[in-house]
PDB file of N, CA and C in Angstrom:
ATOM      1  N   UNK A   1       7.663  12.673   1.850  1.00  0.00           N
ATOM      2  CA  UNK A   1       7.430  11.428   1.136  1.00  0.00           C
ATOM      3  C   UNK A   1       6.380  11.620   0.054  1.00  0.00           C
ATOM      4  N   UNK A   2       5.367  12.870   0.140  1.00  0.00           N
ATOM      5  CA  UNK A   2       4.385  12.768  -0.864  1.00  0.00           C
ATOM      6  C   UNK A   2       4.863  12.853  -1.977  1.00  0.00           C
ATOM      7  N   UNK A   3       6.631  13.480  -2.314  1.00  0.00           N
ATOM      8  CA  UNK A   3       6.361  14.283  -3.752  1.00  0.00           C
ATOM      9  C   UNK A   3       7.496  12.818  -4.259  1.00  0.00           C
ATOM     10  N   UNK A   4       7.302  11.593  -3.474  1.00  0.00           N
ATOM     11  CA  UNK A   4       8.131  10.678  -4.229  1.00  0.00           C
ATOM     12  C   UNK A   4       6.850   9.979  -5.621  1.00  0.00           C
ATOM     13  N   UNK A   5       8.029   9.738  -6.964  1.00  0.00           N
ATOM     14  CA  UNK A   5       6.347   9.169  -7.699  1.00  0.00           C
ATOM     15  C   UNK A   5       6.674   7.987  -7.690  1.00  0.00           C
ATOM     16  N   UNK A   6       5.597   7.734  -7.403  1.00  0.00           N
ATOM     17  CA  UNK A   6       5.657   6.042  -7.182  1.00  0.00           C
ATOM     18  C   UNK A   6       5.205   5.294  -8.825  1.00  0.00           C
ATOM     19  N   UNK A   7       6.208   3.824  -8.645  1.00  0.00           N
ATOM     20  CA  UNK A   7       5.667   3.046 -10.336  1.00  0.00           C
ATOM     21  C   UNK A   7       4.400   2.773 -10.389  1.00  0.00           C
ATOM     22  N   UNK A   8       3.674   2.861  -9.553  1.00  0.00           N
ATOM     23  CA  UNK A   8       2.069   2.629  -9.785  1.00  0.00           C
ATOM     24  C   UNK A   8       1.155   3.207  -8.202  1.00  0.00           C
ATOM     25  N   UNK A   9      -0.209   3.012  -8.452  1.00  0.00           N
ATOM     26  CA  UNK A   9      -1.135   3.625  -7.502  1.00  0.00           C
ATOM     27  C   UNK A   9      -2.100   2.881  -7.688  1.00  0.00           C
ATOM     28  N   UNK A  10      -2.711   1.846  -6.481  1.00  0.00           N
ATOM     29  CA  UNK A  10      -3.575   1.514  -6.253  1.00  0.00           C
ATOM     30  C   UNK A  10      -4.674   2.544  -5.186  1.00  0.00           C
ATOM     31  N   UNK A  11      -5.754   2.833  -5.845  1.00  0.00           N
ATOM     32  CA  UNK A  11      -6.647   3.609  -5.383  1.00  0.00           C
ATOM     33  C   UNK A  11      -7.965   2.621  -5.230  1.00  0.00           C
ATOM     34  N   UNK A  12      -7.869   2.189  -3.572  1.00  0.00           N
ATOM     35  CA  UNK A  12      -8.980   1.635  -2.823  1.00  0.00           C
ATOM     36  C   UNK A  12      -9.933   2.557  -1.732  1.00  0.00           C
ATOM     37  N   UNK A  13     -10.077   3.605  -2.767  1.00  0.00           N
ATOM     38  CA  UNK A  13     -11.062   4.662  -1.826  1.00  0.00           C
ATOM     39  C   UNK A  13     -12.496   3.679  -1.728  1.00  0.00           C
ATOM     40  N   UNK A  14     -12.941   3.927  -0.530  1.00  0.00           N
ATOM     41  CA  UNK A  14     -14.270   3.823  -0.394  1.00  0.00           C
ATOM     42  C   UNK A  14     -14.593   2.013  -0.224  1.00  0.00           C
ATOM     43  N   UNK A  15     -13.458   0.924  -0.477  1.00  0.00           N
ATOM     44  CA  UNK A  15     -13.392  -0.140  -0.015  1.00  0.00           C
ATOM     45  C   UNK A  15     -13.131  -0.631   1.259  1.00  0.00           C
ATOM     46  N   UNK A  16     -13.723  -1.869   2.021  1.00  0.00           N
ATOM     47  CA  UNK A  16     -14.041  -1.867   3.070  1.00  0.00           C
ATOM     48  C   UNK A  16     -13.074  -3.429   3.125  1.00  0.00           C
ATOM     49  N   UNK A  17     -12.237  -3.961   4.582  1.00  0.00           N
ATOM     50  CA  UNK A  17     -11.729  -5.169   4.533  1.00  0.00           C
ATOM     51  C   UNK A  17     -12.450  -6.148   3.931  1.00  0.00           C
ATOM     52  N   UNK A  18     -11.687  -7.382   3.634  1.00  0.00           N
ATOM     53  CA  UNK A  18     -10.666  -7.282   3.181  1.00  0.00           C
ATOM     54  C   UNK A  18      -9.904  -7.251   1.855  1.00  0.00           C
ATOM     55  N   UNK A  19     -11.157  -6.417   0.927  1.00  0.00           N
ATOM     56  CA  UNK A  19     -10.842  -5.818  -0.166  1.00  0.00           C
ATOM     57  C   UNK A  19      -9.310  -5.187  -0.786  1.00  0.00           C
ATOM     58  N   UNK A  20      -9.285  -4.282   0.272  1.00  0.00           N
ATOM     59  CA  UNK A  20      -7.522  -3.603   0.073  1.00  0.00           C
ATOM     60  C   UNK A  20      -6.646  -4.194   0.393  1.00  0.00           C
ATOM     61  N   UNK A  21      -6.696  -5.153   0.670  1.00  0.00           N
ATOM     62  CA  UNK A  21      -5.236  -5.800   1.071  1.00  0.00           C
ATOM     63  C   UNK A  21      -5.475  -6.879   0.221  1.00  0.00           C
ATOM     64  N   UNK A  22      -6.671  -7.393  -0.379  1.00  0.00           N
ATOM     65  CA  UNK A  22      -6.606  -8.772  -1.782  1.00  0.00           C
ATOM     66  C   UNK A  22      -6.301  -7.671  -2.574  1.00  0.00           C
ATOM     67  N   UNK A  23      -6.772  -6.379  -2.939  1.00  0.00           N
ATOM     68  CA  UNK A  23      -6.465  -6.144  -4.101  1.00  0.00           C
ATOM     69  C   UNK A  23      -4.944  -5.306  -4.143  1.00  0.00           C
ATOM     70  N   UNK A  24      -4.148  -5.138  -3.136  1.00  0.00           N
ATOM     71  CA  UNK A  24      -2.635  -5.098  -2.794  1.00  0.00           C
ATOM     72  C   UNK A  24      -2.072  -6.257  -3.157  1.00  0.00           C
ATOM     73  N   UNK A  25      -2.401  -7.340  -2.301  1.00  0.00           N
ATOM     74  CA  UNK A  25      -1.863  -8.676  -2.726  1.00  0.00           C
ATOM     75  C   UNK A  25      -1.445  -8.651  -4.293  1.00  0.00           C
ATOM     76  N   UNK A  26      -2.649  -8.324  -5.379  1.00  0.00           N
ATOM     77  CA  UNK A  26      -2.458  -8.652  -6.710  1.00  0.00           C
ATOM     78  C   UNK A  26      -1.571  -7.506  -7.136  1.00  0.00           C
ATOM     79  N   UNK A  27      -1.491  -6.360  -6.701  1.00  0.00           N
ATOM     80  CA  UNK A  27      -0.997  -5.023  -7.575  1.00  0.00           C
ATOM     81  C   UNK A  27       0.335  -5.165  -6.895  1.00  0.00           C
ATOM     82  N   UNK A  28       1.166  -5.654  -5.814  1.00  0.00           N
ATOM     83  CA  UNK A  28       2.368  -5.777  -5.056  1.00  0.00           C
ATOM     84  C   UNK A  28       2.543  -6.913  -6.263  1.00  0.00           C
ATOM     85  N   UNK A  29       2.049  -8.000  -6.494  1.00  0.00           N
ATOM     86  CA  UNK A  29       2.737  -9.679  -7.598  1.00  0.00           C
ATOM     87  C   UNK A  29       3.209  -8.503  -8.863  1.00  0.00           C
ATOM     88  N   UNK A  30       2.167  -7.296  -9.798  1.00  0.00           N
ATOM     89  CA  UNK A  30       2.654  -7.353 -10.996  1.00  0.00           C
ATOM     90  C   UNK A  30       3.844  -6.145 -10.711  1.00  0.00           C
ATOM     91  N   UNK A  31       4.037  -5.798  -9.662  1.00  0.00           N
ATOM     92  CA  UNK A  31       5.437  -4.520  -9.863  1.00  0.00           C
ATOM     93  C   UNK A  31       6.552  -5.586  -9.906  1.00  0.00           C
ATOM     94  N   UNK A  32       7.413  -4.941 -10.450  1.00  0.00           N
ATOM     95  CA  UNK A  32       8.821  -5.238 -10.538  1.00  0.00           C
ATOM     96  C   UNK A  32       9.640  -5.007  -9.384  1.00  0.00           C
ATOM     97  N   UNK A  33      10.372  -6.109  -9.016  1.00  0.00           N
ATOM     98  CA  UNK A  33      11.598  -5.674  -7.627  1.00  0.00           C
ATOM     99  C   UNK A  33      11.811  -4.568  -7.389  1.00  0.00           C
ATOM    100  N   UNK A  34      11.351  -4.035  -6.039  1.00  0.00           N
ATOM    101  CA  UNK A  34      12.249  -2.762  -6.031  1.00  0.00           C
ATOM    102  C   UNK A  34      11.226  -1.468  -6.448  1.00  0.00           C
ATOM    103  N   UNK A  35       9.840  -2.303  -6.876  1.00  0.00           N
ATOM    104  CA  UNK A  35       9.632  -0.832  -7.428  1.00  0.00           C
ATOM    105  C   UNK A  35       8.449  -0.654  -6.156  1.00  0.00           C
ATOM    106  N   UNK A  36       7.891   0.770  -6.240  1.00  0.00           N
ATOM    107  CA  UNK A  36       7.150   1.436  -5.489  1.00  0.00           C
ATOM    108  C   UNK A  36       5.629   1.893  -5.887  1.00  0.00           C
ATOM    109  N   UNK A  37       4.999   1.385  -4.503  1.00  0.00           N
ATOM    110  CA  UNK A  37       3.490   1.434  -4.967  1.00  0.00           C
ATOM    111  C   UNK A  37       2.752   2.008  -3.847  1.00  0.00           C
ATOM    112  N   UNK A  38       1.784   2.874  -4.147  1.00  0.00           N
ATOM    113  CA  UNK A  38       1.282   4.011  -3.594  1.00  0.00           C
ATOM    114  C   UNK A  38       0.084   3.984  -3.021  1.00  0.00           C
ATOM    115  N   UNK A  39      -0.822   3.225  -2.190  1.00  0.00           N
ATOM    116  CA  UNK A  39      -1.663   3.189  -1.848  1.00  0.00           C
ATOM    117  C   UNK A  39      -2.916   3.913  -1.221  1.00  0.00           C
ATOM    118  N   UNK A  40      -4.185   4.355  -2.070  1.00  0.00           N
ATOM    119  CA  UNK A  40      -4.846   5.461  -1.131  1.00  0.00           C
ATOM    120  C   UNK A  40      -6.188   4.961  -0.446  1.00  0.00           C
ATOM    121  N   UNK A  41      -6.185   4.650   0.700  1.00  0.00           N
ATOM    122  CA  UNK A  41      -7.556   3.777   1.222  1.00  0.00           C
ATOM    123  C   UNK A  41      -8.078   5.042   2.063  1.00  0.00           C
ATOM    124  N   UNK A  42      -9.452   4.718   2.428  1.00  0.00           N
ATOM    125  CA  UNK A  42     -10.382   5.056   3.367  1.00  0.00           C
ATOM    126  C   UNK A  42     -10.769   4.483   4.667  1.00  0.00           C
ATOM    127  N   UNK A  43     -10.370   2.921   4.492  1.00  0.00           N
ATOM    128  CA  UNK A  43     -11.172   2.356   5.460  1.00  0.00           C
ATOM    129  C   UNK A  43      -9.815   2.094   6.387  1.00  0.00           C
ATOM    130  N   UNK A  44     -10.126   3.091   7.861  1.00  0.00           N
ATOM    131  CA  UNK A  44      -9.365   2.702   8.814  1.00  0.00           C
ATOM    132  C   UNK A  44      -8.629   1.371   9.753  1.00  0.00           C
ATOM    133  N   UNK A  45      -9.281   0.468   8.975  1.00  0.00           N
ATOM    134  CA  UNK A  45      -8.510  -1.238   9.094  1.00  0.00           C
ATOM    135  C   UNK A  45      -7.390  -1.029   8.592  1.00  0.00           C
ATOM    136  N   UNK A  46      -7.287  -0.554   7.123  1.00  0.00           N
ATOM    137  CA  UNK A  46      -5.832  -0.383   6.503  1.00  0.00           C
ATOM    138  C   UNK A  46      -4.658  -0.089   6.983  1.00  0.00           C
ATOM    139  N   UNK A  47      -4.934   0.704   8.703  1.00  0.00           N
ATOM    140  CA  UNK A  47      -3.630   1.042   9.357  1.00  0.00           C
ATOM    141  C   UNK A  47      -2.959  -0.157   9.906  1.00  0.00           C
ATOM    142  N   UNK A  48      -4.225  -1.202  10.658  1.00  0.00           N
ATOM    143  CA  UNK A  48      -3.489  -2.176  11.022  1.00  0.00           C
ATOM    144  C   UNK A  48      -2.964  -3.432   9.571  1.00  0.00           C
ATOM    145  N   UNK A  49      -3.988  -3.451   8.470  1.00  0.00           N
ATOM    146  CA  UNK A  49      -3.837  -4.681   7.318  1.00  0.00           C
ATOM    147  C   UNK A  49      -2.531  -4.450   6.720  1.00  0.00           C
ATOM    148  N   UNK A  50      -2.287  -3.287   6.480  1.00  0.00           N
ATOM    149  CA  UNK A  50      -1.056  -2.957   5.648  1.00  0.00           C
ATOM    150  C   UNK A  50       0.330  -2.888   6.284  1.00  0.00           C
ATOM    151  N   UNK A  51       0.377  -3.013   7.439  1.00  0.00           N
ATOM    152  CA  UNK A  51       1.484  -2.680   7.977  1.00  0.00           C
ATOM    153  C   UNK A  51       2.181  -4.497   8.194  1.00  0.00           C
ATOM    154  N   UNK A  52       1.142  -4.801   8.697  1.00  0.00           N
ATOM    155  CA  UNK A  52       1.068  -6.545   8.949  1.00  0.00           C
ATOM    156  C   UNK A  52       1.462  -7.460   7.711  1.00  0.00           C
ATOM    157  N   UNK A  53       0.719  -6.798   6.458  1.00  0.00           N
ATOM    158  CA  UNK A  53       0.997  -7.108   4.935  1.00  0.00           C
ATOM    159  C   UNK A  53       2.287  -7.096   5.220  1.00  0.00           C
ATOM    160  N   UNK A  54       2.604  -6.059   4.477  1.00  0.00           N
ATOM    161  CA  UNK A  54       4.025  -5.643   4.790  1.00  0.00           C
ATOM    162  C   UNK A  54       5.081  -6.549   5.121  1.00  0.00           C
ATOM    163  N   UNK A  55       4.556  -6.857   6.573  1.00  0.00           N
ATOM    164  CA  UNK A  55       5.884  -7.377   7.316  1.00  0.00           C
ATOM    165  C   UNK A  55       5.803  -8.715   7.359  1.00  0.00           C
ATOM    166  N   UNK A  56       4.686  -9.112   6.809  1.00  0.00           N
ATOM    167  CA  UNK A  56       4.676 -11.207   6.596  1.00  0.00           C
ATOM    168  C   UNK A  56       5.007 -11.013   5.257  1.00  0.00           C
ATOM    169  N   UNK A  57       4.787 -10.363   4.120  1.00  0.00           N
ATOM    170  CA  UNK A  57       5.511 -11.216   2.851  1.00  0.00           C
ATOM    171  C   UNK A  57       6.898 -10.222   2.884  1.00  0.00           C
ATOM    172  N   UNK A  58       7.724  -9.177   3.757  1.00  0.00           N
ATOM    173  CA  UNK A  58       8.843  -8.692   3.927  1.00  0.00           C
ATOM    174  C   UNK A  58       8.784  -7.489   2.802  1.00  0.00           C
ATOM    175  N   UNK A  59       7.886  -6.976   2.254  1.00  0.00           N
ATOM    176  CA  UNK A  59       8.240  -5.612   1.804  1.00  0.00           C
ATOM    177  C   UNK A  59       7.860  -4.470   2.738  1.00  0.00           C
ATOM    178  N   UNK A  60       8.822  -3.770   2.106  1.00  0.00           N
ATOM    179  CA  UNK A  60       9.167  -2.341   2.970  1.00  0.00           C
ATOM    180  C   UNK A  60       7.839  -1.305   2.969  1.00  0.00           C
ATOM    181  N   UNK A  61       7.381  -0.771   4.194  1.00  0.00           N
ATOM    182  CA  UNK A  61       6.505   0.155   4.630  1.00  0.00           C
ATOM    183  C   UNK A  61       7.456   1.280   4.595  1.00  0.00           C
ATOM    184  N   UNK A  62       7.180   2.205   3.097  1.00  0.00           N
ATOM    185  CA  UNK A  62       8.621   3.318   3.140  1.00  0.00           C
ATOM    186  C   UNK A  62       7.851   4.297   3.913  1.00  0.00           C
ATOM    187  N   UNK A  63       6.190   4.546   3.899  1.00  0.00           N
ATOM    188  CA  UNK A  63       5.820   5.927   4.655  1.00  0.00           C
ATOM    189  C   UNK A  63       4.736   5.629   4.912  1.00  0.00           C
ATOM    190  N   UNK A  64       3.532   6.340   5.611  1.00  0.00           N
ATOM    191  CA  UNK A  64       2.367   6.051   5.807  1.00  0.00           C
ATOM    192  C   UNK A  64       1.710   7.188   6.536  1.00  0.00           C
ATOM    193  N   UNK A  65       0.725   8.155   6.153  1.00  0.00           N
ATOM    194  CA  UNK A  65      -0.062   9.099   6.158  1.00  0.00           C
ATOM    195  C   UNK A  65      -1.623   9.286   6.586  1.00  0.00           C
ATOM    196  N   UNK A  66      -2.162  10.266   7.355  1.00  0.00           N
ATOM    197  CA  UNK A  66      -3.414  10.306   7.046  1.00  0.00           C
ATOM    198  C   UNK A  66      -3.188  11.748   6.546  1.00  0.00           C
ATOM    199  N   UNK A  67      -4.624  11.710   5.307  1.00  0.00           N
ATOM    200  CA  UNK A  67      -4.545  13.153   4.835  1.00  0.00           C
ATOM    201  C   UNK A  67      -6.372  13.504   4.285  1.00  0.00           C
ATOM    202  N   UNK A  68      -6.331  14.029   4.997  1.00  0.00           N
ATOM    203  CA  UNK A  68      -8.452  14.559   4.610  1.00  0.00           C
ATOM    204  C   UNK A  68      -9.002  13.323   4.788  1.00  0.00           C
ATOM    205  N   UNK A  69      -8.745  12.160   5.844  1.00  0.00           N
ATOM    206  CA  UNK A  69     -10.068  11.142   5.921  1.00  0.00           C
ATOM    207  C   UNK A  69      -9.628  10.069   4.871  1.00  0.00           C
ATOM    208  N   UNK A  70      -8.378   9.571   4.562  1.00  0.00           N
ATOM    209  CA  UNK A  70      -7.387   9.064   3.462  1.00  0.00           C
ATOM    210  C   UNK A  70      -6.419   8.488   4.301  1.00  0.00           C
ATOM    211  N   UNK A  71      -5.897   7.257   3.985  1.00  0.00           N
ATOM    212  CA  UNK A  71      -5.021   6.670   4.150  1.00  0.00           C
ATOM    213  C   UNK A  71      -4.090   6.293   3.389  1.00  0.00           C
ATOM    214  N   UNK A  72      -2.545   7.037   3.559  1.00  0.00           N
ATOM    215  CA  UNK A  72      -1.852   6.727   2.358  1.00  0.00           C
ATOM    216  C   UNK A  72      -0.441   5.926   2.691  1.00  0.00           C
ATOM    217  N   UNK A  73      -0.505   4.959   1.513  1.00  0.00           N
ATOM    218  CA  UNK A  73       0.822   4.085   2.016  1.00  0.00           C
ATOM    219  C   UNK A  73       1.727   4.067   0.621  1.00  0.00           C
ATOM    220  N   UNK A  74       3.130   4.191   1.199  1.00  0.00           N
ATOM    221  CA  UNK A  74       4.442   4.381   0.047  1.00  0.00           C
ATOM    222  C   UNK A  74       4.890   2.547   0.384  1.00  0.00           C
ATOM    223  N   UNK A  75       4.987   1.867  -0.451  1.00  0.00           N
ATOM    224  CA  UNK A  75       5.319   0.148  -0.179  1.00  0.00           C
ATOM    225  C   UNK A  75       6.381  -0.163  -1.449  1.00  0.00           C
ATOM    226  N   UNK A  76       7.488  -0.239  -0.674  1.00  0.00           N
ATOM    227  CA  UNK A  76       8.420  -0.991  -1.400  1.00  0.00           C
ATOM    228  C   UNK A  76       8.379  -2.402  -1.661  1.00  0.00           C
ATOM    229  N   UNK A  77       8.487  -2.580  -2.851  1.00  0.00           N
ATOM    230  CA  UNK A  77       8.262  -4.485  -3.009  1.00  0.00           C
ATOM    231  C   UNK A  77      10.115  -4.869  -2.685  1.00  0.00           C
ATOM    232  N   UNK A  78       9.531  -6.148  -1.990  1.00  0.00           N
ATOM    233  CA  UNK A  78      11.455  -6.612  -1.691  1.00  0.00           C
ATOM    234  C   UNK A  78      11.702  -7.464  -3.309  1.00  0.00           C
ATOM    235  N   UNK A  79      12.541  -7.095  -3.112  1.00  0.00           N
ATOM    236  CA  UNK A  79      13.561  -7.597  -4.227  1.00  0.00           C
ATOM    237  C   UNK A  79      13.711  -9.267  -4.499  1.00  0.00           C
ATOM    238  N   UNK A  80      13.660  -9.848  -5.131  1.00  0.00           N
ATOM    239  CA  UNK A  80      13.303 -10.740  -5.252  1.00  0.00           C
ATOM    240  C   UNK A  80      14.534 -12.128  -5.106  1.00  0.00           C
TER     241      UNK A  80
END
């Protein structure tokens, strides 16, 4: 899943709840249907915020990673 490129990358290193998931909220509104957004957090809340995100406004959790102390999420926006 890493070498998919995603239409954009929100990079919330070093932010703490519930920072990454307001500032998901806004970067999930400006993609386009369908498109894919790449998320790289630190703060271990993100495993449970994002998945939960996810599944109350119905976009797709395509992958989800830890890598060096990093949390990485592939998020399909649903189609509108």
């Amino acid at each position: 899943m890493g070498d998919a490129v995603p239409d954009a990358i929100l990079d919330a290193t070093g932010l703490f709840c519930p920072e990454p998931v307001m500032l998901l909220h806004g970067k999930v509104r400006d993609l386009a249907a369908g498109g894919l957004l790449k998320v790289i957090a630190t703060d271990p809340s993100t495993r449970r915020d994002i998945p939960k995100f996810c599944l109350f406004l119905g976009h797709e959790l395509v992958h989800q990673e830890e890598q060096q102390g990093s949390y990485l999420y592939w998020i399909r926006k649903k189609n509108d």
